[in-house]
C-alpha atoms as a PDB file:
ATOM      1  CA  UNK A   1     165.373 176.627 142.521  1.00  0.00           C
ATOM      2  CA  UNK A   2     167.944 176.439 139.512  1.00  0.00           C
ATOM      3  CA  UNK A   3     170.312 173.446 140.483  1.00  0.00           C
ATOM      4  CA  UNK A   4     173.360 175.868 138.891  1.00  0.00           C
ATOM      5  CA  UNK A   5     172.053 179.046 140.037  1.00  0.00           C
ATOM      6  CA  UNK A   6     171.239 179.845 143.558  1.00  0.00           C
ATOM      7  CA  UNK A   7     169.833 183.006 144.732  1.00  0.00           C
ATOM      8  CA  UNK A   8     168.881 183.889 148.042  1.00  0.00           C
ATOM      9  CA  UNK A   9     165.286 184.012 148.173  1.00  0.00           C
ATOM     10  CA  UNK A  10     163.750 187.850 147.460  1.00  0.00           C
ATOM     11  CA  UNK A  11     160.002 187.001 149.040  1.00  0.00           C
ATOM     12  CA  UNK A  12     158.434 184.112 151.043  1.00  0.00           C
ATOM     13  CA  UNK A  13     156.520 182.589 148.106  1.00  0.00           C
ATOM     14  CA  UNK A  14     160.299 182.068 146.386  1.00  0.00           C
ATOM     15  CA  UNK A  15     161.651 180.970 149.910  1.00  0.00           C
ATOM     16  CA  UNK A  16     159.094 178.334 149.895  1.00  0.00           C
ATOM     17  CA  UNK A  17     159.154 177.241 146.540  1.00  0.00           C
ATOM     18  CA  UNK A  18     163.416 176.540 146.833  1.00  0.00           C
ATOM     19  CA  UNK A  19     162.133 174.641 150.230  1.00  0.00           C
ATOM     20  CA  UNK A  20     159.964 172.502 148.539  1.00  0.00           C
ATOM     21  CA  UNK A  21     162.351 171.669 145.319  1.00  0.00           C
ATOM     22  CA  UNK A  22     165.098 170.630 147.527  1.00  0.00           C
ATOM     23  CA  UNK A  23     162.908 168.803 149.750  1.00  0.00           C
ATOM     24  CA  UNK A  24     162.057 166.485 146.260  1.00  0.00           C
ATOM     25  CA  UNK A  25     165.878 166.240 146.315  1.00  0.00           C
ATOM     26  CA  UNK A  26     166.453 165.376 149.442  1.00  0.00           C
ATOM     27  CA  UNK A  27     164.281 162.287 149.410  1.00  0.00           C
ATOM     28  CA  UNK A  28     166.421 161.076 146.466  1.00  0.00           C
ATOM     29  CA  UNK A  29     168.994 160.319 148.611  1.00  0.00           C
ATOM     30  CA  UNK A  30     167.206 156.601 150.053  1.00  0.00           C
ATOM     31  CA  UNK A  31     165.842 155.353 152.879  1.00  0.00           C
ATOM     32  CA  UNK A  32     165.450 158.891 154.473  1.00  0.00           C
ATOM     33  CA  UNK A  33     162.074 160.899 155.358  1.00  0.00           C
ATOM     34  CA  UNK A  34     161.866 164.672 154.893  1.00  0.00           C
ATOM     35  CA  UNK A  35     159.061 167.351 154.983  1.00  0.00           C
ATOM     36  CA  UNK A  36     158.909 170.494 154.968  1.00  0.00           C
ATOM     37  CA  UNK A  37     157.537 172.125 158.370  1.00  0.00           C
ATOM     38  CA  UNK A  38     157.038 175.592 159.342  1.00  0.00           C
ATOM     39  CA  UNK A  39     154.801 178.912 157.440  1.00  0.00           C
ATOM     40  CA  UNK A  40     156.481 181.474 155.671  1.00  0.00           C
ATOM     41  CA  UNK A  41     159.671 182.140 156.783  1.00  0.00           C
ATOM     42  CA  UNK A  42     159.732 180.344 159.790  1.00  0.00           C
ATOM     43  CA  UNK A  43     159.688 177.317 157.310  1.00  0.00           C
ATOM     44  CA  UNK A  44     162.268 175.027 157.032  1.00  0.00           C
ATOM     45  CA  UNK A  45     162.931 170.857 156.187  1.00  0.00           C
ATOM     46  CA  UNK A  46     163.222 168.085 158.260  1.00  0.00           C
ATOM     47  CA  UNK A  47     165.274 165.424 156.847  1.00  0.00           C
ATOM     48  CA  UNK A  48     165.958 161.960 158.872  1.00  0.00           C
ATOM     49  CA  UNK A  49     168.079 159.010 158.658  1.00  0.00           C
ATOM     50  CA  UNK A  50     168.600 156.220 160.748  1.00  0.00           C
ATOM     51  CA  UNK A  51     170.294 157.427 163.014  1.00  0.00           C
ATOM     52  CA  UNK A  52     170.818 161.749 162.101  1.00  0.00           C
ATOM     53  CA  UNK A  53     169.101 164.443 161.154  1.00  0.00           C
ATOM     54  CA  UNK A  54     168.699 167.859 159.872  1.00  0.00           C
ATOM     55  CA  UNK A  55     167.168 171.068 159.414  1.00  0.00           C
ATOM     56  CA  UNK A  56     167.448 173.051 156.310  1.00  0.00           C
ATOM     57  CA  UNK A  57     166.424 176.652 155.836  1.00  0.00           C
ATOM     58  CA  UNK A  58     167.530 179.487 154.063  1.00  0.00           C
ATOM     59  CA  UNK A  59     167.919 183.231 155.094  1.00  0.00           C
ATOM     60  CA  UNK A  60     169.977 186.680 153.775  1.00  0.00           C
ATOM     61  CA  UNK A  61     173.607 184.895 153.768  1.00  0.00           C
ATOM     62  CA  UNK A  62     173.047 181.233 152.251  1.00  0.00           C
ATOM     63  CA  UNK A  63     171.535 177.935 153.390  1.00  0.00           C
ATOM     64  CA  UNK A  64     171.842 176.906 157.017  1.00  0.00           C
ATOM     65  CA  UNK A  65     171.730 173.324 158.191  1.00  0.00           C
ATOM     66  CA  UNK A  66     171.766 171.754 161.474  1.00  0.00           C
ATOM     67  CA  UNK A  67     173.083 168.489 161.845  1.00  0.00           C
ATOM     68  CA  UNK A  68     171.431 166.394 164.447  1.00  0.00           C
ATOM     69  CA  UNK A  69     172.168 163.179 165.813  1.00  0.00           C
ATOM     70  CA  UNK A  70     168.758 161.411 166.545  1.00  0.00           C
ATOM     71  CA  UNK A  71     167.824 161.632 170.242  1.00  0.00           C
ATOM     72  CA  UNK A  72     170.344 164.416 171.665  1.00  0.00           C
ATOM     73  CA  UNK A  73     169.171 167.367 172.887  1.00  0.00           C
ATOM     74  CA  UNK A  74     171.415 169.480 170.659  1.00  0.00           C
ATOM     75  CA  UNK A  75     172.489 169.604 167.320  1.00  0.00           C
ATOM     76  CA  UNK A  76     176.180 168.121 166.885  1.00  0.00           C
ATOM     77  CA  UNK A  77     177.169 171.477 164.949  1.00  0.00           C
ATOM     78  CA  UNK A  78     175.340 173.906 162.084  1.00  0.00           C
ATOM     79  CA  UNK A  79     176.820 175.385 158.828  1.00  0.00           C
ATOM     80  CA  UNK A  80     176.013 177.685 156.210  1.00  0.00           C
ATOM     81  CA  UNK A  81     176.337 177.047 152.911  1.00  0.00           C
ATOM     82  CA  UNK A  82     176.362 179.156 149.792  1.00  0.00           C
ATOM     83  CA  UNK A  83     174.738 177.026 147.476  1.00  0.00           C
ATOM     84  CA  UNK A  84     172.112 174.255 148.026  1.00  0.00           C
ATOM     85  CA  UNK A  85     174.009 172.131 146.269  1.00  0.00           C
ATOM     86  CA  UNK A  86     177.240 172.439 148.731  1.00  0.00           C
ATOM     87  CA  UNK A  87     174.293 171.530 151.668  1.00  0.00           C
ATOM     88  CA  UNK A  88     173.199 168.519 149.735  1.00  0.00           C
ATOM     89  CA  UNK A  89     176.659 167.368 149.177  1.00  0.00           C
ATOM     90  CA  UNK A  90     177.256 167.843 153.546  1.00  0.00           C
ATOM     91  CA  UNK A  91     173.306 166.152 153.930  1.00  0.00           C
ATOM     92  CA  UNK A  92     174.049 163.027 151.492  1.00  0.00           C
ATOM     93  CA  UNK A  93     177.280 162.135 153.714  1.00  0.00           C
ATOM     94  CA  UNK A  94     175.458 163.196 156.957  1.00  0.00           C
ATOM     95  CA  UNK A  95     172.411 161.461 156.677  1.00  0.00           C
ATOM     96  CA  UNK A  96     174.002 158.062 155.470  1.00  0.00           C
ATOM     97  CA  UNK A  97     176.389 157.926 158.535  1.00  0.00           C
END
């Protein structure tokens, strides 16, 4: 996954590699556990916080994210993003609330 360049990925072993590289990323941003769950492309990340999380994956239009707060039964709202930077801007200010 180019930091500058995102492409949608064009086969599962690509899908999983950009899962994977912004899962390192993710767990830059302190005091928050991700992994990445899932095969193929049923794959995705699990990110927590203290008190939200997410789920990251990718598909044909961009990178979707649902935003969870910890404990509810539904996510508080999802959004796609173009880029996975744009997500990890929305995931830094999500995670830390």
């Amino acid at each position: 996954m180019s930091s500058n360049n995102f492409k949608i990925s064009k086969n599962k072993e690509d899908y999983i590699s950009n899962l994977h590289a912004f899962d390192r990323k993710l767990k830059k941003i302190g005091k928050v556990e991700s992994r990445v769950s899932g095969h193929g492309y049923g794959a995705f990340i699990y990110v927590k916080g203290a008190s939200n999380s997410a789920e990251v994956m990718e598909d044909e239009i961009g990178v979707w994210v649902e935003f969870w707060v910890i404990d509810e039964d539904d996510p508080d709202h999802d959004k796609y993003f173009s880029t996975y930077e744009e997500a990890y801007a929305a995931l830094q200010t999500w995670i830390k609330e």
